[in-house]
N, C-alpha and C. Protein backbone atom coordinates (compact mmCIF):
# COMPACT_ATOMS: atom_id res chain seq x y z
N UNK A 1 -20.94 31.91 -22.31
CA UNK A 1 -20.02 30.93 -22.86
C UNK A 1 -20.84 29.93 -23.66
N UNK A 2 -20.68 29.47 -24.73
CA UNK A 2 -21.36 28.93 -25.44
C UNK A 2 -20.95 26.66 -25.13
N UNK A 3 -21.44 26.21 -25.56
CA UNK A 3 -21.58 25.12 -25.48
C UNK A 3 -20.59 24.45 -25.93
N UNK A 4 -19.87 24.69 -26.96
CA UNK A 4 -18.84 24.24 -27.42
C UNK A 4 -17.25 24.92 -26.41
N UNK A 5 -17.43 25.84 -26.20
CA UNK A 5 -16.24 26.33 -25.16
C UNK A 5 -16.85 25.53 -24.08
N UNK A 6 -17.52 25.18 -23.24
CA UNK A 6 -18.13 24.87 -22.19
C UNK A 6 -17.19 23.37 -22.35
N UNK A 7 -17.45 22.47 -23.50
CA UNK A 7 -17.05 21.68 -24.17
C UNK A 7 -15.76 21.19 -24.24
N UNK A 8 -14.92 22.31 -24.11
CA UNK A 8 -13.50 22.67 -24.68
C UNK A 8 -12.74 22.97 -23.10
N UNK A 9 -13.38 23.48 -22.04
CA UNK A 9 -12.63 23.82 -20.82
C UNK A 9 -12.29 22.40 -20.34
N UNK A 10 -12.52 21.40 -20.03
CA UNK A 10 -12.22 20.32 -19.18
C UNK A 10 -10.75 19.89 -20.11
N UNK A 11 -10.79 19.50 -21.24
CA UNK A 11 -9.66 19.60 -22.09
C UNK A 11 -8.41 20.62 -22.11
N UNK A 12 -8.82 21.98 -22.25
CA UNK A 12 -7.58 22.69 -22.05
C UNK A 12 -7.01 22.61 -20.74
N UNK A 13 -8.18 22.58 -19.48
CA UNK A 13 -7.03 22.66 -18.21
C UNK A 13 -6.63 21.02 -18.19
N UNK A 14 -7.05 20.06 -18.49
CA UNK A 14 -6.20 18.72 -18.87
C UNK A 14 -5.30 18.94 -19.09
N UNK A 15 -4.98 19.56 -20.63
CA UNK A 15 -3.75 19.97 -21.35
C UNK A 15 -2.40 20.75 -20.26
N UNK A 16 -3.15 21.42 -19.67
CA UNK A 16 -2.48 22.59 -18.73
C UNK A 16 -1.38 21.90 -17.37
N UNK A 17 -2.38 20.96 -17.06
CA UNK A 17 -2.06 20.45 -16.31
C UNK A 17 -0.67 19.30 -16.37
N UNK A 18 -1.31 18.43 -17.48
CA UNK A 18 -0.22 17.66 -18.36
C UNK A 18 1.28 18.06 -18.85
N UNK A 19 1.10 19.21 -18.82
CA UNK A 19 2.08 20.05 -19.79
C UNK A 19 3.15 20.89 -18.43
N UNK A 20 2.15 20.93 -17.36
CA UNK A 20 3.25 21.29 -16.01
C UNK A 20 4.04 20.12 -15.43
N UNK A 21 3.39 18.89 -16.01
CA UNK A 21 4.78 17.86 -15.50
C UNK A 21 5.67 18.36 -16.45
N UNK A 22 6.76 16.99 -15.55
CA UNK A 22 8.21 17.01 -15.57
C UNK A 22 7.96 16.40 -16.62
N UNK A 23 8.75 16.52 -18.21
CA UNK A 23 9.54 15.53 -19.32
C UNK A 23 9.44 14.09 -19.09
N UNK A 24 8.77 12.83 -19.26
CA UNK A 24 9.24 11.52 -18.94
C UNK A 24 7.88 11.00 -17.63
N UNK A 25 7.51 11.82 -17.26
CA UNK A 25 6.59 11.32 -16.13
C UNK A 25 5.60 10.47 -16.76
N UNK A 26 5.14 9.48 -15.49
CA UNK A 26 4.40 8.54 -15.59
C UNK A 26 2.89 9.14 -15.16
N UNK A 27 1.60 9.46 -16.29
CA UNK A 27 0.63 9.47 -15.53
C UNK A 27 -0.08 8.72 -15.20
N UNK A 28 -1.43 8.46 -13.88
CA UNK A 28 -2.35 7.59 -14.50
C UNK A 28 -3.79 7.67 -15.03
N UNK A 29 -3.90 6.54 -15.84
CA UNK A 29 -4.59 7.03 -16.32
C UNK A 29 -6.03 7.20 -16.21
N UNK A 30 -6.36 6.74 -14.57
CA UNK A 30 -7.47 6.92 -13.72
C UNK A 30 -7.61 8.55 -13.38
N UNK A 31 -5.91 9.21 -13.11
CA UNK A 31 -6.42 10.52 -13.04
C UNK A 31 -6.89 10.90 -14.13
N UNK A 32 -6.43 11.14 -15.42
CA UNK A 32 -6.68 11.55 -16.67
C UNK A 32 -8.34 11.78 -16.91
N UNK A 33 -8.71 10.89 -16.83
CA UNK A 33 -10.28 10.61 -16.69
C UNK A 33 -11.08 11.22 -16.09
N UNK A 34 -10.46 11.65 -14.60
CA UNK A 34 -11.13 11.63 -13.24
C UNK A 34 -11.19 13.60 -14.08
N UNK A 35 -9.65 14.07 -14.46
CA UNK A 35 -10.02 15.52 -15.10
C UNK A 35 -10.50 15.93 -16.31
N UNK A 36 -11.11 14.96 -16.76
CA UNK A 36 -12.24 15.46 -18.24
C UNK A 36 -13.03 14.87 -17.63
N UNK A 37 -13.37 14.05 -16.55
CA UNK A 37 -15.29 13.96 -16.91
C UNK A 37 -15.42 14.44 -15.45
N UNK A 38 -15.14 15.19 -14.31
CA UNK A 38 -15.05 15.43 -13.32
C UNK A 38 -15.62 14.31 -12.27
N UNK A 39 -14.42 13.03 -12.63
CA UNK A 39 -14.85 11.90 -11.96
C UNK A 39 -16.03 11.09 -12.09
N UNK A 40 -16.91 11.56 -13.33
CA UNK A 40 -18.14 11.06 -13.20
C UNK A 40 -17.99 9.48 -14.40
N UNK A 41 -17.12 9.72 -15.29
CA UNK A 41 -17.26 8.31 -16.27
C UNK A 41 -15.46 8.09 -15.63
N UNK A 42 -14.91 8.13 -14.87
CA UNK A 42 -13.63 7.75 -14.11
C UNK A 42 -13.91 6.03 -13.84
N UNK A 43 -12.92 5.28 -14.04
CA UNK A 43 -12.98 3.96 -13.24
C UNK A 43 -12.67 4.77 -12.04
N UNK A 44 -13.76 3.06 -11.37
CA UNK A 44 -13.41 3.50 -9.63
C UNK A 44 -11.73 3.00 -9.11
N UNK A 45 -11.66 3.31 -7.87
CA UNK A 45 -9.93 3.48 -7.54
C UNK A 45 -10.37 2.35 -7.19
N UNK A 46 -9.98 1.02 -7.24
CA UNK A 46 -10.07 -0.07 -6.36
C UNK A 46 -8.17 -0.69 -6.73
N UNK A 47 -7.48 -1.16 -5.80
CA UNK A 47 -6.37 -1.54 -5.60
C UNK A 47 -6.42 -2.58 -6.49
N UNK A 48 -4.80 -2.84 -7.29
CA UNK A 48 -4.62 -3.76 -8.36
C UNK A 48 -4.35 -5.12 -7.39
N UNK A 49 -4.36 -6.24 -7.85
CA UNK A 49 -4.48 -7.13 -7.51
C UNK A 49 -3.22 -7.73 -6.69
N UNK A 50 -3.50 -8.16 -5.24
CA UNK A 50 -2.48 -8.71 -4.55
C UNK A 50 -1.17 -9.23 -4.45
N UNK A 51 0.25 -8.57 -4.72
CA UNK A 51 1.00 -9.35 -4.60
C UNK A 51 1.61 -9.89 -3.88
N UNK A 52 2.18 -11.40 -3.67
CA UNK A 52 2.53 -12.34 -2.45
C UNK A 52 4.22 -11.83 -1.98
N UNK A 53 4.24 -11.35 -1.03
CA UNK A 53 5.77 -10.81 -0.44
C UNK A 53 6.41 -12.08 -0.21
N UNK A 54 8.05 -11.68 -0.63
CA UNK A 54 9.17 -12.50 -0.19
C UNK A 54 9.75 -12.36 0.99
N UNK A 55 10.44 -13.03 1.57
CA UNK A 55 11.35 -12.91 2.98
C UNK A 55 11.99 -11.68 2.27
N UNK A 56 12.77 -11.26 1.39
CA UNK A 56 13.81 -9.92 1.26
C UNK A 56 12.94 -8.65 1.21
N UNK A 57 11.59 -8.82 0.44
CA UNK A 57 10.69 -7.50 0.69
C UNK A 57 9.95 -7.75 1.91
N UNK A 58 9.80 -8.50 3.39
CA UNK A 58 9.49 -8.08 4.55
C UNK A 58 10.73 -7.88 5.09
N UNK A 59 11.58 -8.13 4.87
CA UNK A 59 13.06 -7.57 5.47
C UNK A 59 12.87 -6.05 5.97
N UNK A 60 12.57 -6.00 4.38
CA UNK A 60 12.95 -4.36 4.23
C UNK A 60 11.63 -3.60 4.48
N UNK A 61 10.63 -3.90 4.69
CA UNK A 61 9.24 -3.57 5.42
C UNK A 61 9.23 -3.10 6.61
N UNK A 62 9.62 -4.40 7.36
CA UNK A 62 10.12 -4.54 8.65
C UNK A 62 11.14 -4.03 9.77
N UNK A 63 12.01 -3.78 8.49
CA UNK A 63 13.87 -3.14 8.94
C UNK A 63 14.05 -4.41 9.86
N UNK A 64 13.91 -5.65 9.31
CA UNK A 64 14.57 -6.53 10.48
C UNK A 64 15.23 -7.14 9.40
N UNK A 65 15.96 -8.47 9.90
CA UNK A 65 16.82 -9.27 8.93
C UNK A 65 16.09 -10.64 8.63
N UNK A 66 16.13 -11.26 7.26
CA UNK A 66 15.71 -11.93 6.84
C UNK A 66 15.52 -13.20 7.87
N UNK A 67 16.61 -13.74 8.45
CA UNK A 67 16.50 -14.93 9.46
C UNK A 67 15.25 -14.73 10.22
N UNK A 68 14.85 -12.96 10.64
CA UNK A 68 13.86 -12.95 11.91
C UNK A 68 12.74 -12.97 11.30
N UNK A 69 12.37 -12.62 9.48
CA UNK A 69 11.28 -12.70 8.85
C UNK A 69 11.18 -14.50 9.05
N UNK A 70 12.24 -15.35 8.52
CA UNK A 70 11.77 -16.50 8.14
C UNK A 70 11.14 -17.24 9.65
N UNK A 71 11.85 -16.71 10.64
CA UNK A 71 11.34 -17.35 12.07
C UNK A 71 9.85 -17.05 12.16
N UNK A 72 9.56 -15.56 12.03
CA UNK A 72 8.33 -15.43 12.32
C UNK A 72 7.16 -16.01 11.54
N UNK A 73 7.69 -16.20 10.30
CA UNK A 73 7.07 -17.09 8.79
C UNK A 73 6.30 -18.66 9.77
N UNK A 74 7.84 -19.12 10.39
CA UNK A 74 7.81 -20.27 10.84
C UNK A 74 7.01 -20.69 12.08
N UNK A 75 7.58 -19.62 12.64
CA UNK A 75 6.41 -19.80 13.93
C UNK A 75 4.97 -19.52 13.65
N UNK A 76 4.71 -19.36 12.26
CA UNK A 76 3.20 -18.94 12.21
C UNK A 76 2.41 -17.89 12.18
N UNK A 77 3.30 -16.57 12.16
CA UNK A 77 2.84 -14.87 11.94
C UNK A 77 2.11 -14.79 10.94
N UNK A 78 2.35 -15.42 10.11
CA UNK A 78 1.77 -14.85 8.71
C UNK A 78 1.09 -16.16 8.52
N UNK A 79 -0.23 -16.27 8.46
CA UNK A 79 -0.93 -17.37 7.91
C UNK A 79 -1.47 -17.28 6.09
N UNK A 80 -1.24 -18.51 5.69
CA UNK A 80 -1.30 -18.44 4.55
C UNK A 80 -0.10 -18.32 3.63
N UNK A 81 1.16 -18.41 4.30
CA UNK A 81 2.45 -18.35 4.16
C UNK A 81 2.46 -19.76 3.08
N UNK A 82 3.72 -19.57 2.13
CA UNK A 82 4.04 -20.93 1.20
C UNK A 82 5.38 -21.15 0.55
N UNK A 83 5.70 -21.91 0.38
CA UNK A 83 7.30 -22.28 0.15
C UNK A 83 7.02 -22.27 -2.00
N UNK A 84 7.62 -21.22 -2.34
CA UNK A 84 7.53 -21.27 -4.35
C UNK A 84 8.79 -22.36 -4.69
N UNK A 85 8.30 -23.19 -5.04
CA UNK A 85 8.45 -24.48 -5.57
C UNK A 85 9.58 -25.12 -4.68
N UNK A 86 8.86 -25.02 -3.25
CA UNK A 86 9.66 -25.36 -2.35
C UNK A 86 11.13 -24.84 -1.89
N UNK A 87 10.91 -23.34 -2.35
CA UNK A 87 12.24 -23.19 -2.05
C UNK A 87 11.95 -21.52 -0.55
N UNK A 88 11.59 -21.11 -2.18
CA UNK A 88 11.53 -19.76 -1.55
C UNK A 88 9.79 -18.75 -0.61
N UNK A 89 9.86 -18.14 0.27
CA UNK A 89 8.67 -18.32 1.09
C UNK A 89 8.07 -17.23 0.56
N UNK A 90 6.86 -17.14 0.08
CA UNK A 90 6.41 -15.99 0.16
C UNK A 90 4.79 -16.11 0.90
N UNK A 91 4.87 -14.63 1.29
CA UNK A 91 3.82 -14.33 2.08
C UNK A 91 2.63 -13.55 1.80
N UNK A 92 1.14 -13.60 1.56
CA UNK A 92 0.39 -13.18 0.85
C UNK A 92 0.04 -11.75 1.47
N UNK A 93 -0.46 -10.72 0.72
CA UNK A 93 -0.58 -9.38 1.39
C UNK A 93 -1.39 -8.96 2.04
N UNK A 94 -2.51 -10.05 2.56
CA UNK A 94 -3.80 -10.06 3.55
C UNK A 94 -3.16 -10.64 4.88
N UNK A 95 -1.79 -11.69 4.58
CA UNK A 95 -1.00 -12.30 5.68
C UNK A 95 -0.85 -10.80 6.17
N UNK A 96 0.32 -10.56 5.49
CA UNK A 96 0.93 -9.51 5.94
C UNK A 96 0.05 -8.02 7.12
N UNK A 97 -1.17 -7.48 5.96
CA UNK A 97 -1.99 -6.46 6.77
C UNK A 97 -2.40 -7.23 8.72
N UNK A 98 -2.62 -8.20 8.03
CA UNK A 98 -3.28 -8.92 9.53
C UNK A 98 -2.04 -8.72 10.70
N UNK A 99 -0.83 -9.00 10.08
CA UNK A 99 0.29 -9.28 11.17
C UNK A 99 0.56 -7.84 11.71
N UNK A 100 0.65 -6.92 10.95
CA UNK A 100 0.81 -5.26 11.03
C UNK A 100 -0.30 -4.73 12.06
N UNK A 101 -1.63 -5.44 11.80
CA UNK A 101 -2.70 -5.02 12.82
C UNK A 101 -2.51 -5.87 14.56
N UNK A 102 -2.19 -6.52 13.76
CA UNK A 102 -2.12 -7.73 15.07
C UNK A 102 -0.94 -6.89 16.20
N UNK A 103 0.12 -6.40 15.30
CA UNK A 103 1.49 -5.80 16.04
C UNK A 103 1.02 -4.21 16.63
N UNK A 104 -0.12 -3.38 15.83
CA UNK A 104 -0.43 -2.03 16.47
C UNK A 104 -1.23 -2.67 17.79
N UNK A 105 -2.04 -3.51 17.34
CA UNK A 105 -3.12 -3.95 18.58
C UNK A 105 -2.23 -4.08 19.94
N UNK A 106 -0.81 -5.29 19.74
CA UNK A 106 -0.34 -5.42 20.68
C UNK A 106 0.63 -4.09 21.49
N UNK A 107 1.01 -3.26 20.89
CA UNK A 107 1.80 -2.31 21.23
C UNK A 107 0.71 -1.18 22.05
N UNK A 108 -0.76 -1.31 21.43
CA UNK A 108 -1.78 -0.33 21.78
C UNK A 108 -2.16 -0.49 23.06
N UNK A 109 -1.85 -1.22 23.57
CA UNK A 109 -2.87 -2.40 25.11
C UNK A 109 -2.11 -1.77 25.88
N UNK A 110 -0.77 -1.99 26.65
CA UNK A 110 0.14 -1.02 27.81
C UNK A 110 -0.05 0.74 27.20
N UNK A 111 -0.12 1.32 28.92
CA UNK A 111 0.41 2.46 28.82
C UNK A 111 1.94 2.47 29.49
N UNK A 112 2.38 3.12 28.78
CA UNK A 112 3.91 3.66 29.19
C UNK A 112 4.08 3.94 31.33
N UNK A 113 2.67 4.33 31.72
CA UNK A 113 2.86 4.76 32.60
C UNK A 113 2.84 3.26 33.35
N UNK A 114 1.92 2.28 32.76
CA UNK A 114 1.98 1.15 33.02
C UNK A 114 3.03 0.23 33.42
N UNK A 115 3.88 0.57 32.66
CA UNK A 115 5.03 -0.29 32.62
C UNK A 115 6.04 0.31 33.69
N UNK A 116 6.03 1.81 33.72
CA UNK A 116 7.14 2.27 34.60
C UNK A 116 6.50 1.80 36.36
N UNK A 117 5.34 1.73 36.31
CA UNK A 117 4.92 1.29 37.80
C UNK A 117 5.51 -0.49 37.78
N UNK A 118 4.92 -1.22 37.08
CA UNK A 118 5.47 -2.21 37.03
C UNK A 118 6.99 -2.33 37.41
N UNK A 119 8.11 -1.74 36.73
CA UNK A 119 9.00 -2.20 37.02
C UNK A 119 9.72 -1.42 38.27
N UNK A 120 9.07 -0.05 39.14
CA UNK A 120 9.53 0.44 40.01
C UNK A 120 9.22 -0.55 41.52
N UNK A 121 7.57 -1.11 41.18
CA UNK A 121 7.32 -1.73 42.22
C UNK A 121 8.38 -3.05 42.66
């Protein structure tokens, strides 16, 4: 295979690949990259920049109802919590991971078998 086909393969299966999506799709364009230079001149994956959650998107995170987001807001779950221009609360997304860890930690500590002795005794 000569140098110029050698040249030419990372491009056609690009093409190949591109061309098996759906009409309208969104690519990105970190993959794009990642399949012509085989990840080697790719930006690295690092997460786009933080956005601060509202009481209606932990609602729906949560599957609880907004009143029980704003209580827990209030009582202090989420540190770093803030009222947008005093009205509306939002909660930053390092709040949030911490409270999610904080909630596996607490659920992780009992065993099941634990609890059924407890309440037989």
């Amino acid at each position: 295979m000569s140098s110029e086909n050698a040249a030419r393969q990372p491009t056609g299966d690009v093409r190949e690949r591109l061309r098996a999506l759906p009409p309208g799709s969104l690519v990105p364009v970190a993959w794009v990259l990642e399949l012509l230079g085989d990840g080697v001149d790719a930006p690295s994956r690092t997460p786009g920049p933080a956005v601060d959650l509202n009481v209606a998107d932990l609602a729906l995170l949560f599957k609880k109802r907004p009143s029980t987001v704003r209580a827990w807001i209030e009582r202090g779950d989420f540190p770093g919590s803030y009222k947008l221009n005093g009205k509306e609360w939002r909660v930053p997304a390092a709040a949030v991971e911490a409270f999610q860890k904080a909630q596996r930690a607490a659920t992780d500590d009992g065993d099941l078998s634990d609890w059924r002795r407890s309440r037989t005794s």
